[in-house]
Protein backbone atom coordinates (compact mmCIF):
# COMPACT_ATOMS: atom_id res chain seq x y z
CA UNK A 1 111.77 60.95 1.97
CA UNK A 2 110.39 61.00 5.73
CA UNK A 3 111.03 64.76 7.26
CA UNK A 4 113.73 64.37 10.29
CA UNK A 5 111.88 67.05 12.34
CA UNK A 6 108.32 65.10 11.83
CA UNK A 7 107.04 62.36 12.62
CA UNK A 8 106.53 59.71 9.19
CA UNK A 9 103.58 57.14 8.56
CA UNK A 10 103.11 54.72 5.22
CA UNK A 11 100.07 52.69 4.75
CA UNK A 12 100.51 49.81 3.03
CA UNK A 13 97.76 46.89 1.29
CA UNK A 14 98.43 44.38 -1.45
CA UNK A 15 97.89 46.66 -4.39
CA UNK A 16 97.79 50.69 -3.20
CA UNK A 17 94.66 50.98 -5.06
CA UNK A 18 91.85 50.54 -2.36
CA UNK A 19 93.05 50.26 1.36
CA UNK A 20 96.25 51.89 1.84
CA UNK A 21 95.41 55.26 -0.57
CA UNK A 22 91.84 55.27 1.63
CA UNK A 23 93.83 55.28 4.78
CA UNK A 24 96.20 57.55 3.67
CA UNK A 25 93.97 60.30 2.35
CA UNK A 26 92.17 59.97 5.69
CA UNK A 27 94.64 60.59 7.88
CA UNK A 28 95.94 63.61 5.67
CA UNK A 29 92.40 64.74 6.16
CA UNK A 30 92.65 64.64 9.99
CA UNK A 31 96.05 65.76 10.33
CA UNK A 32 95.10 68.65 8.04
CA UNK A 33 92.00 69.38 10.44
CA UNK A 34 94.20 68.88 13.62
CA UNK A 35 96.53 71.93 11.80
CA UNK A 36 99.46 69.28 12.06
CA UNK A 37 100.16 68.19 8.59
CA UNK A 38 103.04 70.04 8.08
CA UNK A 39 104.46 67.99 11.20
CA UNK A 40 104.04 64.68 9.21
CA UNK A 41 105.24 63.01 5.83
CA UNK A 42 102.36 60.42 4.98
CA UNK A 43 102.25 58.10 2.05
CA UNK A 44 101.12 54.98 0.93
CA UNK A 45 102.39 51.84 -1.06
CA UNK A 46 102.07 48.26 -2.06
CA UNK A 47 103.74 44.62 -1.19
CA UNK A 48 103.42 43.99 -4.88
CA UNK A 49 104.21 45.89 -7.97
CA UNK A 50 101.08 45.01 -9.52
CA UNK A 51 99.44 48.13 -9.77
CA UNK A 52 102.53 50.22 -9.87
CA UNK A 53 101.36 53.99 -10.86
CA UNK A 54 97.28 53.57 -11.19
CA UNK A 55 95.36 55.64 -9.65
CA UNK A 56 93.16 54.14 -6.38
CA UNK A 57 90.11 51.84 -7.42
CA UNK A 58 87.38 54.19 -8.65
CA UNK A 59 84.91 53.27 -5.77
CA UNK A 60 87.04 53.99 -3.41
CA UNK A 61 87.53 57.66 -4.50
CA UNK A 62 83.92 57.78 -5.02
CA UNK A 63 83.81 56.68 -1.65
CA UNK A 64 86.37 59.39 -0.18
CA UNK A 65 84.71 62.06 -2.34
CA UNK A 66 81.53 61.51 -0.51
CA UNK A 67 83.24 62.06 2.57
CA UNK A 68 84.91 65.32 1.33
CA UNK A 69 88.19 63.52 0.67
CA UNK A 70 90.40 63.92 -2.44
CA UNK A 71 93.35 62.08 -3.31
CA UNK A 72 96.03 62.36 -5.98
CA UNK A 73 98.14 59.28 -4.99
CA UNK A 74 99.21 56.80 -7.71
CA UNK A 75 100.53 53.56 -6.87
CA UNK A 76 103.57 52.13 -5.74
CA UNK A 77 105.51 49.41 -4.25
CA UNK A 78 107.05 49.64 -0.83
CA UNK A 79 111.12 50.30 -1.12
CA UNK A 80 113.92 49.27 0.96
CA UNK A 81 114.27 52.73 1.84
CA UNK A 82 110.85 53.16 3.24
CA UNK A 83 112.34 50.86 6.32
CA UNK A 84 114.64 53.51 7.08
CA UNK A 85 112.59 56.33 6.64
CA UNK A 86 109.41 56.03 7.84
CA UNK A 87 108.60 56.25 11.77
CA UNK A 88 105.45 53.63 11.30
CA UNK A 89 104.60 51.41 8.47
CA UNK A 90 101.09 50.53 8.68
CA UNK A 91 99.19 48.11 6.92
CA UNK A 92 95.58 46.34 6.73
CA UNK A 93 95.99 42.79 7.09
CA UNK A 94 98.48 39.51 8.35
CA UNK A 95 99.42 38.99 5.10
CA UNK A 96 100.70 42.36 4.61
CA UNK A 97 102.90 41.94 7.91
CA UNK A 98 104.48 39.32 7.34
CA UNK A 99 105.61 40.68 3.34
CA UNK A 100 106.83 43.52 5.52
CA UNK A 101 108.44 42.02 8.22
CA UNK A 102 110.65 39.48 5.43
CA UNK A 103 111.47 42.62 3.70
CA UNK A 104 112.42 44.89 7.01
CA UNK A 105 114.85 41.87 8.20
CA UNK A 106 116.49 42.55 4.30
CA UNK A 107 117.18 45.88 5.34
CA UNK A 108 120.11 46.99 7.54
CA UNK A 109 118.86 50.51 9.33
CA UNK A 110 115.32 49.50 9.33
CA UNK A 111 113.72 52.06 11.74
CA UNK A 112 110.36 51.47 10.93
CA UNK A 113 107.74 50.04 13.14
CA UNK A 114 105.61 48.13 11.29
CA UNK A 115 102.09 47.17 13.04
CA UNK A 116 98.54 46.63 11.81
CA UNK A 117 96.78 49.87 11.60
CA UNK A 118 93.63 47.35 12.58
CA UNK A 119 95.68 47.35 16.22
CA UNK A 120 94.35 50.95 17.08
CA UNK A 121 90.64 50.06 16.29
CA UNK A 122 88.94 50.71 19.42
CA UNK A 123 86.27 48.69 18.03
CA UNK A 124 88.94 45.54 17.84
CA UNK A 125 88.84 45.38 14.21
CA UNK A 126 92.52 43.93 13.75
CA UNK A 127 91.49 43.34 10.13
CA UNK A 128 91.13 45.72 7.32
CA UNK A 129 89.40 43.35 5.17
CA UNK A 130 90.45 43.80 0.96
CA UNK A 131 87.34 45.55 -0.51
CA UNK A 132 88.83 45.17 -4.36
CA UNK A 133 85.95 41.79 -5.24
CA UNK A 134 83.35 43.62 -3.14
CA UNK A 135 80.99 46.45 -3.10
CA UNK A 136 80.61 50.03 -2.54
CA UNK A 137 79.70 49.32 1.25
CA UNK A 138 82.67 47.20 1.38
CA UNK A 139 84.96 50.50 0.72
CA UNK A 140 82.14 52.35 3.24
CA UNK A 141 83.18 49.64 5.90
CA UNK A 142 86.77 50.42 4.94
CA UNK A 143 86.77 53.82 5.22
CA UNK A 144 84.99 53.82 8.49
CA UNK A 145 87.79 51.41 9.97
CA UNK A 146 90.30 53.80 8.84
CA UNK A 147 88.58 56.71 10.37
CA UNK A 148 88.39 54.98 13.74
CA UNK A 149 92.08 53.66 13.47
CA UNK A 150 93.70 57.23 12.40
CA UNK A 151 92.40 59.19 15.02
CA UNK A 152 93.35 56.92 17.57
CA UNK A 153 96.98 56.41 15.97
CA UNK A 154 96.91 60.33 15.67
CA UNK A 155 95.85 61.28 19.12
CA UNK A 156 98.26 58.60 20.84
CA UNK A 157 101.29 60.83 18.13
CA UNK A 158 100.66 64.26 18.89
C-alpha cells in the first residue's frame, strides 16, 4: 500500500520479469543515493498474470548486478487497488497503456497517473522496447533507458 505522506511510483511491462523489476530496482537505487527512499513506496507489476511470483529474467539481474543493483522482487499482476494507490503508474510500452488505461476506467477512485516512463527520456526514447527474445545488450539498452528516464522522473518529484 502507497505511503500517504510519500509520494508512490509502479512500473509496469507485460510480464514483471525484465522491464518493470529493471526500472524499479533502478530507481530504488537512485532514490536510495538521493537519501529519499524513505519518501517513496516503489514497486513493480505486470498486465498479465503470466509470470505471477518468478523472480526477474536471469539476464536482467545479471545485468543490474553489474551495475551494483540487487533486486528481490517477484512477480505480480497489477491490482485494482494499485489505481488508487499509487501517485504514477509507469510503464514501457503502448501496449502496456492502453491494458492500463481499460483497467483504470474499471476502477472508481483511480488516482493514478499512468504515462510512459519512455515520456521522460531526454533522449526521446518513448519506447522501452521488450528485451525477453533478445540479448544481454538488449537488457544493457534497457537498463540504460531506465537510468535516463528515472532521474529525470526523480528530479522533476523531489
Amino acid at each position: 500500500m502507497a505511503a500517504s505522506s510519500g509520494k508512490s511510483v509502479l512500473f509496469v511491462c507485460l510480464g514483471n520479469i525484465c522491464r518493470s523489476p529493471i526500472a524499479e530496482a533502478v530507481f530504488r537505487k537512485m532514490a536510495t543515493d538521493a537519501g529519499v527512499v524513505d519518501k517513496w513506496v516503489i514497486d513493480s507489476g505486470a498486465t498479465t498474470d503470466w509470470n505471477t511470483g518468478s523472480s526477474p529474467d536471469a539476464r536482467g539481474l545479471g545485468c543490474l548486478r553489474t551495475h551494483g543493483i540487487e533486486t528481490k522482487h517477484r512477480a505480480r499482476q497489477v491490482t485494482k487497488e494499485d489505481f488508487m494507490s499509487f501517485d504514477y503508474i509507469l510503464c514501457m510500452d503502448e501496449s502496456n497503456l492502453s491494458d492500463l488505461k481499460k483497467k483504470a476506467n474499471s476502477v472508481k477512485n483511480s488516482k493514478a497517473m499512468i504515462e510512459l516512463l519512455g515520456s521522460y527520456d531526454p533522449e526521446k526514447q518513448l519506447i522501452i522496447k521488450d528485451p525477453y527474445y533478445g540479448h544481454e545488450e538488449d537488457f544493457e539498452n534497457v537498463y540504460e533507458q531506465c537510468v535516463r528516464c528515472c532521474k529525470v522522473f526523480l528530479e522533476n518529484n523531489s
